[in-house]
N, C-alpha and C. Protein backbone atom coordinates (compact mmCIF):
# COMPACT_ATOMS: atom_id res chain seq x y z
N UNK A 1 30.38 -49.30 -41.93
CA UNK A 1 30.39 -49.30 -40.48
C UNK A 1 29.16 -48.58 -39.97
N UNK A 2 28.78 -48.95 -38.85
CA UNK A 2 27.63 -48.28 -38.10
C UNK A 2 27.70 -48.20 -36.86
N UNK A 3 28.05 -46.77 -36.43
CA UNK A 3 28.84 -46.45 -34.90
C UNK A 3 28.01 -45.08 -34.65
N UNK A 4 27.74 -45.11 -33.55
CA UNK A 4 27.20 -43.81 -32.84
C UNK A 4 27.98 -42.22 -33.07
N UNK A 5 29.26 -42.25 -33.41
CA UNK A 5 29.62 -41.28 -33.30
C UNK A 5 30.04 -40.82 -34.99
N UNK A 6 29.36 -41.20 -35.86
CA UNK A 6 29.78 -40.88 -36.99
C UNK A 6 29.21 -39.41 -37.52
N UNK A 7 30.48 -39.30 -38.61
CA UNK A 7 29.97 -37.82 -38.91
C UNK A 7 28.44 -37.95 -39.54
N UNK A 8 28.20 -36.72 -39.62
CA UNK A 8 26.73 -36.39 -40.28
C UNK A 8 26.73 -36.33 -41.63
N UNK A 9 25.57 -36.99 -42.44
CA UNK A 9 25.70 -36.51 -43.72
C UNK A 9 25.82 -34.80 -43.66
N UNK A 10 25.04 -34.06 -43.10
CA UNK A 10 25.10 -32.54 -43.52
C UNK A 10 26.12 -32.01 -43.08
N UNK A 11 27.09 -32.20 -41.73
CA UNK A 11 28.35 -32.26 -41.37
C UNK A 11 29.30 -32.25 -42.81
N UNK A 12 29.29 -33.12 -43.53
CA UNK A 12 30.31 -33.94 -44.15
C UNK A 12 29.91 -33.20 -45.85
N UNK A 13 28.87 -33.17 -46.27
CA UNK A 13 28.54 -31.87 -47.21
C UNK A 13 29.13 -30.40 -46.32
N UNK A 14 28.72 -29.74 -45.91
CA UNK A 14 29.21 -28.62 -45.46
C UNK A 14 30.76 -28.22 -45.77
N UNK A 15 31.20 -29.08 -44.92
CA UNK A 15 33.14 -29.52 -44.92
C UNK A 15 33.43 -30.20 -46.64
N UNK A 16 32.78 -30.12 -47.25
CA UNK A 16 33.21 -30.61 -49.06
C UNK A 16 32.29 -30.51 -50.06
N UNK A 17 32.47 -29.54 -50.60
CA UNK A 17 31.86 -29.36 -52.02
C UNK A 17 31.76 -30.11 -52.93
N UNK A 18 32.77 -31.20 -52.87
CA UNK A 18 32.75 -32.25 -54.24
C UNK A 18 31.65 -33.55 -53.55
N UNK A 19 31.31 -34.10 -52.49
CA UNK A 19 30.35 -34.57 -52.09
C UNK A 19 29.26 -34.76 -52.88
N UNK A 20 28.69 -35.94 -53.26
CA UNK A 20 27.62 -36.28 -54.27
C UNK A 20 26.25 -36.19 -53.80
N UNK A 21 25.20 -35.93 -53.69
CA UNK A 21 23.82 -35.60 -52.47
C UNK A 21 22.76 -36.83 -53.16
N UNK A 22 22.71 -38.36 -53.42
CA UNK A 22 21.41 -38.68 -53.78
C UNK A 22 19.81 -38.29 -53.70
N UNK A 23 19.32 -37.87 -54.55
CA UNK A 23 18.40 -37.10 -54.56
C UNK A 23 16.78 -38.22 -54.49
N UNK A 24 17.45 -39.23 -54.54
CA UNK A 24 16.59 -40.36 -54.21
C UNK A 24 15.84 -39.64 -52.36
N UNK A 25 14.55 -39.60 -52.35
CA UNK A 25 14.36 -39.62 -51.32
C UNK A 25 14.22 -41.50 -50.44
N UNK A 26 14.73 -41.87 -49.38
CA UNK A 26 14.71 -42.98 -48.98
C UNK A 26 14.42 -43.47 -47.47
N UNK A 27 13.44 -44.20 -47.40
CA UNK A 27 12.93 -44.39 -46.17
C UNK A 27 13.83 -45.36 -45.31
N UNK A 28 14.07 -45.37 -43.85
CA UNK A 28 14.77 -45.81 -43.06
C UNK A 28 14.41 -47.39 -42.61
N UNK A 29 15.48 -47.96 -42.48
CA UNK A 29 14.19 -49.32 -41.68
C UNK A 29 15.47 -50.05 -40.73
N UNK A 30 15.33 -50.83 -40.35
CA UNK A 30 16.01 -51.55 -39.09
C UNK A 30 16.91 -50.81 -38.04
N UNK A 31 17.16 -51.26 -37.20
CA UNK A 31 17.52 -50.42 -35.99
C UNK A 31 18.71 -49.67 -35.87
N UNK A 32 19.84 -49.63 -36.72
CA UNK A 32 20.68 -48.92 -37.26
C UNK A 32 20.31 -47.65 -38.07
N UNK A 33 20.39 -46.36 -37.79
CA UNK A 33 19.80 -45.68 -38.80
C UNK A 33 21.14 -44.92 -39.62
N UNK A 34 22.24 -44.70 -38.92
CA UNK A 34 23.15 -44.10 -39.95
C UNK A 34 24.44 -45.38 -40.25
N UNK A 35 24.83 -45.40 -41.51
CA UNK A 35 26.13 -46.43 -41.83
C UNK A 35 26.92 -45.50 -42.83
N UNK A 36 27.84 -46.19 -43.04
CA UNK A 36 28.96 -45.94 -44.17
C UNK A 36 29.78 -47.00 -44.40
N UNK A 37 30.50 -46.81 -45.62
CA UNK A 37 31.34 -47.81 -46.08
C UNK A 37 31.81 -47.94 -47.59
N UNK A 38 32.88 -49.05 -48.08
CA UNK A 38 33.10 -49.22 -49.24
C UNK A 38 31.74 -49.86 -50.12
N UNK A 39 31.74 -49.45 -51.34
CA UNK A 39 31.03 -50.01 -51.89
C UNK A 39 30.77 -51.07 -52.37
N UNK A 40 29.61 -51.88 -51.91
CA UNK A 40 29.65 -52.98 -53.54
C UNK A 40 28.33 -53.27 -53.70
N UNK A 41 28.27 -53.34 -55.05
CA UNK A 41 26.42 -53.14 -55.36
C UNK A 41 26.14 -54.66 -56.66
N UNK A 42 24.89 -54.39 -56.73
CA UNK A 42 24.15 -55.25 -57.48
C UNK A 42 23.22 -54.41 -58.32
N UNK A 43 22.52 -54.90 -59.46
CA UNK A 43 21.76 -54.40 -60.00
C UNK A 43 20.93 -55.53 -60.19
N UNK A 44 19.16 -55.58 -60.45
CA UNK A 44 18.61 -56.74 -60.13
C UNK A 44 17.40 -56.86 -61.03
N UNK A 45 16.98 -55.65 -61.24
CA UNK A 45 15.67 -55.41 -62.17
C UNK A 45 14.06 -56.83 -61.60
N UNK A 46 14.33 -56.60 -60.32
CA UNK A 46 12.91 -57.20 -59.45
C UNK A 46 13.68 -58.41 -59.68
N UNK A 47 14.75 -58.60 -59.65
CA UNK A 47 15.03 -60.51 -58.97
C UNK A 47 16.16 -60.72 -58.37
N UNK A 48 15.58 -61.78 -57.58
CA UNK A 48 16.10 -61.63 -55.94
C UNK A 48 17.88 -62.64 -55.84
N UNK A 49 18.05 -62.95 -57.13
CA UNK A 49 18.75 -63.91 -56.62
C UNK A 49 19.98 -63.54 -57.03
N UNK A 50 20.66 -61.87 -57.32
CA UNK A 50 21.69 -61.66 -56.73
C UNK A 50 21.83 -60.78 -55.63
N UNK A 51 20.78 -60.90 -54.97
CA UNK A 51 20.94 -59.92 -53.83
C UNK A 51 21.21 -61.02 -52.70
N UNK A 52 20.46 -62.62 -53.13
CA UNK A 52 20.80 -63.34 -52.15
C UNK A 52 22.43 -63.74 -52.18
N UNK A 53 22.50 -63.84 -53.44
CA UNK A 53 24.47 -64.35 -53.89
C UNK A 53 25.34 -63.40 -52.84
N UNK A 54 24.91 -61.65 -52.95
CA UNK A 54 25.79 -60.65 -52.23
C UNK A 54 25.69 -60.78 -50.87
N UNK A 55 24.57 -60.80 -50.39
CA UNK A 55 24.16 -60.62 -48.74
C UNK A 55 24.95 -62.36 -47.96
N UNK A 56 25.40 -63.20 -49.29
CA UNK A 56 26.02 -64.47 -48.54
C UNK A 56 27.30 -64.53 -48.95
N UNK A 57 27.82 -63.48 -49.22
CA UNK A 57 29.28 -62.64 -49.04
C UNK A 57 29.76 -62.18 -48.15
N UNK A 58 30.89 -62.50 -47.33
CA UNK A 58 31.53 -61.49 -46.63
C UNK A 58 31.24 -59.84 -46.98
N UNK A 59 30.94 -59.29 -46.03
CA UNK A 59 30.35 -57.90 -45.80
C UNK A 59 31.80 -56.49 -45.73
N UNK A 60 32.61 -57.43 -44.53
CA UNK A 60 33.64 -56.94 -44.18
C UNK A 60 33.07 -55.46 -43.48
N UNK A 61 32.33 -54.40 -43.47
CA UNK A 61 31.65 -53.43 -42.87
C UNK A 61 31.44 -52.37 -44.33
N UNK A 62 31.10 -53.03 -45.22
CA UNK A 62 31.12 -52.59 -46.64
C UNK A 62 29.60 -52.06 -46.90
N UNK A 63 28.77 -51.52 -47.59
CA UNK A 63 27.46 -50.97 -47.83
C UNK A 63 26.94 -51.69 -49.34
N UNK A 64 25.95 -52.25 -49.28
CA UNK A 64 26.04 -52.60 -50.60
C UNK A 64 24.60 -52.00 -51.17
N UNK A 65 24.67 -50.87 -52.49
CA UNK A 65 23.64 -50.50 -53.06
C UNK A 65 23.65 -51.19 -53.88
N UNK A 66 21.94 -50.93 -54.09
CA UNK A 66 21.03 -52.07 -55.13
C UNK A 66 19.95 -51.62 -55.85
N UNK A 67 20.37 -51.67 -57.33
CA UNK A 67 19.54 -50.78 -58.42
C UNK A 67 18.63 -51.94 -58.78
N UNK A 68 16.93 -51.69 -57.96
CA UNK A 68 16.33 -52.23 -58.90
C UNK A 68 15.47 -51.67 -59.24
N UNK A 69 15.72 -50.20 -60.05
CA UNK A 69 15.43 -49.54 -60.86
C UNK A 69 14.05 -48.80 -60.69
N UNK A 70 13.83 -48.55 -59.10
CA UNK A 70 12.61 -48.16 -58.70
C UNK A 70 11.62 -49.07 -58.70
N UNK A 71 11.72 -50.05 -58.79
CA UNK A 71 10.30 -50.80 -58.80
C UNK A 71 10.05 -51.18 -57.66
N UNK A 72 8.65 -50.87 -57.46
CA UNK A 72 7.62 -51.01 -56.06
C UNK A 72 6.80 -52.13 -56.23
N UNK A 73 6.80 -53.16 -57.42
CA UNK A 73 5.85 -54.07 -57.18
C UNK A 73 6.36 -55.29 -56.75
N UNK A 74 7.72 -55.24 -56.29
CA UNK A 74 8.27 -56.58 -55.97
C UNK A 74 9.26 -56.48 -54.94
N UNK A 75 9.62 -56.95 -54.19
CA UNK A 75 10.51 -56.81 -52.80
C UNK A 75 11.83 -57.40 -53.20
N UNK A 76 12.23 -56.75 -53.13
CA UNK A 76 14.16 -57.79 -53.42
C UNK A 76 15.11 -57.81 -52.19
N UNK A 77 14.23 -57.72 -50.74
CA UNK A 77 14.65 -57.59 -49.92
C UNK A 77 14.19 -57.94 -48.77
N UNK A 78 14.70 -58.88 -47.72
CA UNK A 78 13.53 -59.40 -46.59
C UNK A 78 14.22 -59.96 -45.42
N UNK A 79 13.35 -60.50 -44.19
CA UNK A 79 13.96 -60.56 -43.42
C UNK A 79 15.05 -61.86 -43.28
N UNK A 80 14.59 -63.02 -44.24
CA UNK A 80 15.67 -63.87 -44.19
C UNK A 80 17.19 -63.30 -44.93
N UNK A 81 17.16 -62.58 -45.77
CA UNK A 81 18.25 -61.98 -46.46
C UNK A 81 19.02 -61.02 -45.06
N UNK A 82 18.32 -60.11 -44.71
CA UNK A 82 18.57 -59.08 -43.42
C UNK A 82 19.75 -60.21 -42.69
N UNK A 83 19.06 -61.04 -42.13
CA UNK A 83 19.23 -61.96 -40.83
C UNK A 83 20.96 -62.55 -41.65
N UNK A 84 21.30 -62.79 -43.08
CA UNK A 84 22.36 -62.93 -43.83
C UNK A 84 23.43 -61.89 -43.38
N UNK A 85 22.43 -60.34 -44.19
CA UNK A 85 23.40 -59.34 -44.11
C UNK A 85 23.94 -59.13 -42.95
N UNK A 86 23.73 -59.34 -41.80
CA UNK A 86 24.00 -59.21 -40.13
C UNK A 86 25.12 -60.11 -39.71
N UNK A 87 25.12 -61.47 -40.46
CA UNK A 87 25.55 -62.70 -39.94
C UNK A 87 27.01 -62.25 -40.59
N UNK A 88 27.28 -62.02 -42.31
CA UNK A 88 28.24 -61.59 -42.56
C UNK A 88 28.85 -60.48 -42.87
N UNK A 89 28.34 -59.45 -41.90
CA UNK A 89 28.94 -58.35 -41.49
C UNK A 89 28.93 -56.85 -42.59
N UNK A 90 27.74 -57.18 -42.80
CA UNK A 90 27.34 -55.35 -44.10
C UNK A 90 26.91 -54.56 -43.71
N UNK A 91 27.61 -53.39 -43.58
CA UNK A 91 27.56 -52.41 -42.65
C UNK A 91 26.31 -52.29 -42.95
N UNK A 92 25.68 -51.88 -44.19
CA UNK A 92 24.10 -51.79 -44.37
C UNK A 92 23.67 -51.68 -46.20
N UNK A 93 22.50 -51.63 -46.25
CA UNK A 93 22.18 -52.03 -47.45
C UNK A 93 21.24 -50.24 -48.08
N UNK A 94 21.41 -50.27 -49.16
CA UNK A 94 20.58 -48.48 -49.76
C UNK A 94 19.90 -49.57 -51.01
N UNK A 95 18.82 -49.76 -51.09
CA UNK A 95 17.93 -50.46 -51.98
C UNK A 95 17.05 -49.55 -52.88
N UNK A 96 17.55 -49.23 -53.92
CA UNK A 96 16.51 -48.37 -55.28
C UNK A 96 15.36 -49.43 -55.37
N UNK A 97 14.25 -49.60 -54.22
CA UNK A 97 13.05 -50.59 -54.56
C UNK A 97 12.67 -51.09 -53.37
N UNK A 98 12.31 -51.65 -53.54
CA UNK A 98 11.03 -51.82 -52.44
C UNK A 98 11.90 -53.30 -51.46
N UNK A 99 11.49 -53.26 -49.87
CA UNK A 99 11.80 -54.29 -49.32
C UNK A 99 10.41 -54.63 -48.88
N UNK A 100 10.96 -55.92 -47.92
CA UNK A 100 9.60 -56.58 -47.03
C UNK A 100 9.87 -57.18 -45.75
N UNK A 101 8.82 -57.78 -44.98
CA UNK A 101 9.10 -58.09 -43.25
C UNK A 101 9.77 -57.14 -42.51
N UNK A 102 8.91 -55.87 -42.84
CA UNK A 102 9.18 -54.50 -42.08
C UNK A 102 9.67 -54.46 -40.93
N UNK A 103 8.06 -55.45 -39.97
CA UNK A 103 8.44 -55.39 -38.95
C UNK A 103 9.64 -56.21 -38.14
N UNK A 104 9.60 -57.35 -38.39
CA UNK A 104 10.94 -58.01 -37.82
C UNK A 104 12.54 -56.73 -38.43
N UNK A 105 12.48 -56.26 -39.54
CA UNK A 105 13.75 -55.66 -39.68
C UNK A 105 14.13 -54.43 -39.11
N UNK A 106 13.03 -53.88 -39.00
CA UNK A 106 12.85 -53.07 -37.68
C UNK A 106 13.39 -53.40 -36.29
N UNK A 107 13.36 -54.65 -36.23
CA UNK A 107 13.38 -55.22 -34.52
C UNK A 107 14.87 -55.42 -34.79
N UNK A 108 15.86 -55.57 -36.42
CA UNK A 108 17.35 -56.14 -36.05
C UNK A 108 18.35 -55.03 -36.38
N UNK A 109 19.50 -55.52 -35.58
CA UNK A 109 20.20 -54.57 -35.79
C UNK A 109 21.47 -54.51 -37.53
N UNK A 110 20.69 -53.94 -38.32
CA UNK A 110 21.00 -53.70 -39.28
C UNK A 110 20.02 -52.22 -40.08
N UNK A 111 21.12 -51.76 -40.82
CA UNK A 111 20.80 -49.91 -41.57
C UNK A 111 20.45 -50.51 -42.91
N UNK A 112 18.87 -50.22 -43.45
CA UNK A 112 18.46 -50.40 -44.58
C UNK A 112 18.14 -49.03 -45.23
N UNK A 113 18.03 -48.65 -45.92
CA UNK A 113 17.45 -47.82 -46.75
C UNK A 113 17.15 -48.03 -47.54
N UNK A 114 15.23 -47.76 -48.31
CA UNK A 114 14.94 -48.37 -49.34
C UNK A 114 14.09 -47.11 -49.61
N UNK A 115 13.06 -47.31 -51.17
CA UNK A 115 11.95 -46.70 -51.45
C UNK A 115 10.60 -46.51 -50.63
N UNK A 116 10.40 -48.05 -50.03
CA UNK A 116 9.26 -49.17 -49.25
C UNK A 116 9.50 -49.88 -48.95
N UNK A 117 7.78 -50.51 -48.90
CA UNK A 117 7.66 -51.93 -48.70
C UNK A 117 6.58 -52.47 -49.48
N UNK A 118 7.02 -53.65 -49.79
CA UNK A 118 5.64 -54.13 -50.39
C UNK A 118 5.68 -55.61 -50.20
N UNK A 119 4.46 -56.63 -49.67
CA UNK A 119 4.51 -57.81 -49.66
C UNK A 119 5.26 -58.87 -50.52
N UNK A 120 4.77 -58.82 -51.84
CA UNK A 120 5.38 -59.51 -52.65
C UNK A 120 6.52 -60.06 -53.27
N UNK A 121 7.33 -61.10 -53.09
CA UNK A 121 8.46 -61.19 -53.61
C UNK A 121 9.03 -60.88 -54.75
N UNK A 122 9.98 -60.64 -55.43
CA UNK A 122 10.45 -60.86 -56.44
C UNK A 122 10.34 -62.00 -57.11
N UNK A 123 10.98 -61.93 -58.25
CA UNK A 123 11.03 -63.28 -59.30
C UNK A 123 13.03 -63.86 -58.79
N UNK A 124 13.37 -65.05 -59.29
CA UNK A 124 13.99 -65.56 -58.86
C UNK A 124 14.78 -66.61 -60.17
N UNK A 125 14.75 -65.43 -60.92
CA UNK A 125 15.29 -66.15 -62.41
C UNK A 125 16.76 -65.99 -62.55
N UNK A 126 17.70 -65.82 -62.01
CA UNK A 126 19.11 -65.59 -61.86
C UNK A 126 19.54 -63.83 -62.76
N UNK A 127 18.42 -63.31 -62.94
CA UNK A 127 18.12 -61.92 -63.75
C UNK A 127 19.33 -60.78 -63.05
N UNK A 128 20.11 -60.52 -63.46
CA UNK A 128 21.20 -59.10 -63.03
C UNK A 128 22.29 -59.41 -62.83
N UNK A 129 22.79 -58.22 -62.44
CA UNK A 129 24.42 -57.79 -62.37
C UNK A 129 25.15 -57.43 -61.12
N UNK A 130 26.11 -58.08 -61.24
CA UNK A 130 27.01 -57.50 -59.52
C UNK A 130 28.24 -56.62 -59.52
N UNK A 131 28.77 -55.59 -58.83
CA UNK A 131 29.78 -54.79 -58.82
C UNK A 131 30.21 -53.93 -60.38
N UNK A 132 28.92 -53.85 -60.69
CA UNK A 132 29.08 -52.64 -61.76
C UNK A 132 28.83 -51.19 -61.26
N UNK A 133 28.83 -50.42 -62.05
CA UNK A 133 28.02 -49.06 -61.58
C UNK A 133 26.74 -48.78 -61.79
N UNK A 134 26.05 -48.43 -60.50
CA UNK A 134 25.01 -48.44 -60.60
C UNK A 134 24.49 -46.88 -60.58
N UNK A 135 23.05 -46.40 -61.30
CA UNK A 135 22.74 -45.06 -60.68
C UNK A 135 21.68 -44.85 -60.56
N UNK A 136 20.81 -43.75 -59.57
CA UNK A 136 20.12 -43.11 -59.02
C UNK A 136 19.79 -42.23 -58.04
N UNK A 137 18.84 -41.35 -58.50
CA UNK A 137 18.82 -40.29 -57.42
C UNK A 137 20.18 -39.17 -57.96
N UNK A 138 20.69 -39.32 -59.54
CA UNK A 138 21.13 -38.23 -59.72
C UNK A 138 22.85 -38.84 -59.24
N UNK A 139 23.03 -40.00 -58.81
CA UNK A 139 24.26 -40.60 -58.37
C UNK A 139 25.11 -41.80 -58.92
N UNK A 140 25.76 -41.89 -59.63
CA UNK A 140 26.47 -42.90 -59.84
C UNK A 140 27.70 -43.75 -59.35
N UNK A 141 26.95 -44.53 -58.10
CA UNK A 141 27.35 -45.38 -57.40
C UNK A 141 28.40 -46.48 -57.60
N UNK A 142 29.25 -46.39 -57.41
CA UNK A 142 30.76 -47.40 -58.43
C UNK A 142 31.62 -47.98 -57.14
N UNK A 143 31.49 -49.56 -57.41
CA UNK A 143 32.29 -50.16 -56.31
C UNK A 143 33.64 -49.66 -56.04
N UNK A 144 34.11 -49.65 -54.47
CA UNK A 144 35.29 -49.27 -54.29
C UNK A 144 34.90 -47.57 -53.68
N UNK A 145 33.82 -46.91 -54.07
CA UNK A 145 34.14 -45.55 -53.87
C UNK A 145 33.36 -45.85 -52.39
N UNK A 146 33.10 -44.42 -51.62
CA UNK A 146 32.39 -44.61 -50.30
C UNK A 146 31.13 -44.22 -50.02
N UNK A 147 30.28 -44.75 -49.35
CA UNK A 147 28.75 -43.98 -49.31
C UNK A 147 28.63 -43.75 -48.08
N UNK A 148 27.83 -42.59 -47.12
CA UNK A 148 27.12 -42.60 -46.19
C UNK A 148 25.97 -42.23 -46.20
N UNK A 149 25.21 -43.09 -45.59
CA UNK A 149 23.46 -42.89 -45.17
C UNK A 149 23.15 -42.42 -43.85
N UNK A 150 22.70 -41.58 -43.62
CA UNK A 150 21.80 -41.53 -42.09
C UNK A 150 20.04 -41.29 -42.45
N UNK A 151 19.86 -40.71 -41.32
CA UNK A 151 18.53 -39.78 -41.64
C UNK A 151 18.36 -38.76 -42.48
N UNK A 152 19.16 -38.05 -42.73
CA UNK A 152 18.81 -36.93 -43.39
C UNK A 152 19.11 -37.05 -45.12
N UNK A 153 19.76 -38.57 -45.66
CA UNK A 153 20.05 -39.10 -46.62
C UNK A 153 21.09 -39.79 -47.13
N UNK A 154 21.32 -39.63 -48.24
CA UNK A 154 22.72 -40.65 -48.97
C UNK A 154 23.35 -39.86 -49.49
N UNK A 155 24.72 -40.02 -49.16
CA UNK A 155 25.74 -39.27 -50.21
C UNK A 155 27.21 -39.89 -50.34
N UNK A 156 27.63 -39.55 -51.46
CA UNK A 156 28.54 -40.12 -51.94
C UNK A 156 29.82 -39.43 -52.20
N UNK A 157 31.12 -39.80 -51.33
CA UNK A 157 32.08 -39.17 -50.97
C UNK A 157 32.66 -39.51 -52.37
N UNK A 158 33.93 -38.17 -52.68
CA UNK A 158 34.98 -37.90 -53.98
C UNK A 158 35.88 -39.62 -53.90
N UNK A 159 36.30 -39.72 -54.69
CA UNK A 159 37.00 -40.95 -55.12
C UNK A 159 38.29 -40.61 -54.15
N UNK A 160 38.26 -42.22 -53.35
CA UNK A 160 40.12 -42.00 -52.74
C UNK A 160 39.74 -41.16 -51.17
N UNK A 161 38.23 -40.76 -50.83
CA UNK A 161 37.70 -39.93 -49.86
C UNK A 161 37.26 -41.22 -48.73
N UNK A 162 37.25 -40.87 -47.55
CA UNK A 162 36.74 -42.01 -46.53
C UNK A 162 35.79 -40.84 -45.74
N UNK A 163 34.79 -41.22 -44.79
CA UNK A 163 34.42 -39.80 -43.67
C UNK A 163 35.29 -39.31 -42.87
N UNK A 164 36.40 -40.23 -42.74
CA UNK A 164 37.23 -40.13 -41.44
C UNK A 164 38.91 -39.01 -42.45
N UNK A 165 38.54 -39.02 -43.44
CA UNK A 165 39.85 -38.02 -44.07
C UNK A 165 39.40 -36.66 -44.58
N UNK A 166 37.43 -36.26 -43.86
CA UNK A 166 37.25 -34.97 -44.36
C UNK A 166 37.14 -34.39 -43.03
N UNK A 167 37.49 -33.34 -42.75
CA UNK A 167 37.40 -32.43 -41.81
C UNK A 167 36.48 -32.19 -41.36
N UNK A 168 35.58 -32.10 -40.39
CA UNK A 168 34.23 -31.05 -40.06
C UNK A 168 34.04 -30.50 -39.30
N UNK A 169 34.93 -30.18 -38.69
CA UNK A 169 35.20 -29.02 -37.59
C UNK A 169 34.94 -27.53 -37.80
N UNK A 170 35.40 -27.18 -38.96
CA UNK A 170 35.35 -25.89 -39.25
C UNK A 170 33.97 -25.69 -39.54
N UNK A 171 33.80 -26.74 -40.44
CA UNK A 171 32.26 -26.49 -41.14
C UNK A 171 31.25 -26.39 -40.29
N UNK A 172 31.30 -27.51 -38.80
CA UNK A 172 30.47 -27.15 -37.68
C UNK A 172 31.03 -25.98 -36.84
N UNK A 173 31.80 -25.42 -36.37
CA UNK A 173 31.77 -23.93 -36.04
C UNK A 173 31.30 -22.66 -36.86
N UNK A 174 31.79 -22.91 -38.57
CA UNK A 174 30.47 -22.32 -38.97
C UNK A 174 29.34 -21.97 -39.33
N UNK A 175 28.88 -23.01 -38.75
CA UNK A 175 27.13 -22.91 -39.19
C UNK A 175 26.95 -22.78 -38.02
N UNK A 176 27.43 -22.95 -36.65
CA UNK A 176 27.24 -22.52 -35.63
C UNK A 176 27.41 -21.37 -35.42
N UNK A 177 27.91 -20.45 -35.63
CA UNK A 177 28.69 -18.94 -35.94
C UNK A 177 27.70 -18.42 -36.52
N UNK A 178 26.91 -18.49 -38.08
CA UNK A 178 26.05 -17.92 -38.76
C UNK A 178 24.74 -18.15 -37.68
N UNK A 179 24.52 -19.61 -37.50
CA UNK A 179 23.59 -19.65 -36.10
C UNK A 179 22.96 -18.32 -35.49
N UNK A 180 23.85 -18.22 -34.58
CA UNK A 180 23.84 -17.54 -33.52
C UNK A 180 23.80 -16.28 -33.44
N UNK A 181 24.46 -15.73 -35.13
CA UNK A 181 24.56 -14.26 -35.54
C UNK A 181 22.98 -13.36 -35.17
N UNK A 182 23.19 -12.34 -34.82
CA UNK A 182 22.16 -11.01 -34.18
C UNK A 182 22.04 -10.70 -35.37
């Protein structure tokens, strides 16, 4: 899902210690900047053609990460795929690799998070895997569990955890409290 009033990643660490922190640093792109959701991922190793199989899936408001294993020389991600993910409803996409057509994905309303960008397509050999576990950034990403992205990063809620069943009330009164301390 991608709603204005969602908790904060640092909110939502604060309020839970078991909280997973991807250490992937990841750049923002289309006009959505924070999402969450169930998982379901792909793994792709620079080819594009199960990312096109997932993104022409029902989304349902689900997040789907995508291990392609850091690589920057090939895009596994673009604006005709985007214009997919929108149509059938993914809350947003966290890409280990590089996307492309910056600027149009910029202009839609959909939450990407990737490494980059880089012109070049991928290869298109039917190459990878769907709804396994995927990892990076120190995280091992497993369909079914929950992720949230904003600005400040990705993290990955305890198994059986949603944002909406952790508390953060307390945790924002006290960092507001230490705040303010003389």
């Amino acid at each position: 899902m991608a709603i204005s009033t969602m908790k904060k990643t640092s909110d939502l660490c604060d309020a839970c210690a078991e909280i997973v922190v991807c250490k992937t640093p990841l750049r923002s792109f289309g006009q959505i900047r924070s999402f969450y959701g169930e998982i379901k991922t792909v793994q792709c190793d620079g080819d594009i053609t199960k990312m096109r199989e997932a993104v022409n899936l029902p989304g349902r408001g689900m997040v789907l990460v995508v291990d392609n294993a850091g690589i920057l020389e090939h895009a596994v991600f673009g604006d005709v795929m985007a214009g997919l993910a929108i149509q059938n409803e993914w809350a947003g996409l966290i890409i280990y690799g590089a996307i492309r057509d910056v600027a149009i994905i910029d202009a839609l309303p959909i939450g990407v998070k990737a490494l980059g960008a880089i012109p070049c397509r991928g290869s298109r050999l039917g190459i990878g895997k769907a709804n396994i576990p995927v990892s990076f950034g120190g995280v091992s990403f497993s369909p079914g569990c929950f992720v949230v992205a904003d600005e400040d990063g990705v993290i990955l809620l305890p198994a059986g955890m949603t944002p909406e069943s952790i508390s953060t009330e307390e945790a924002i009164r006290e960092t507001y409290s230490f705040a303010i301390q003389k």
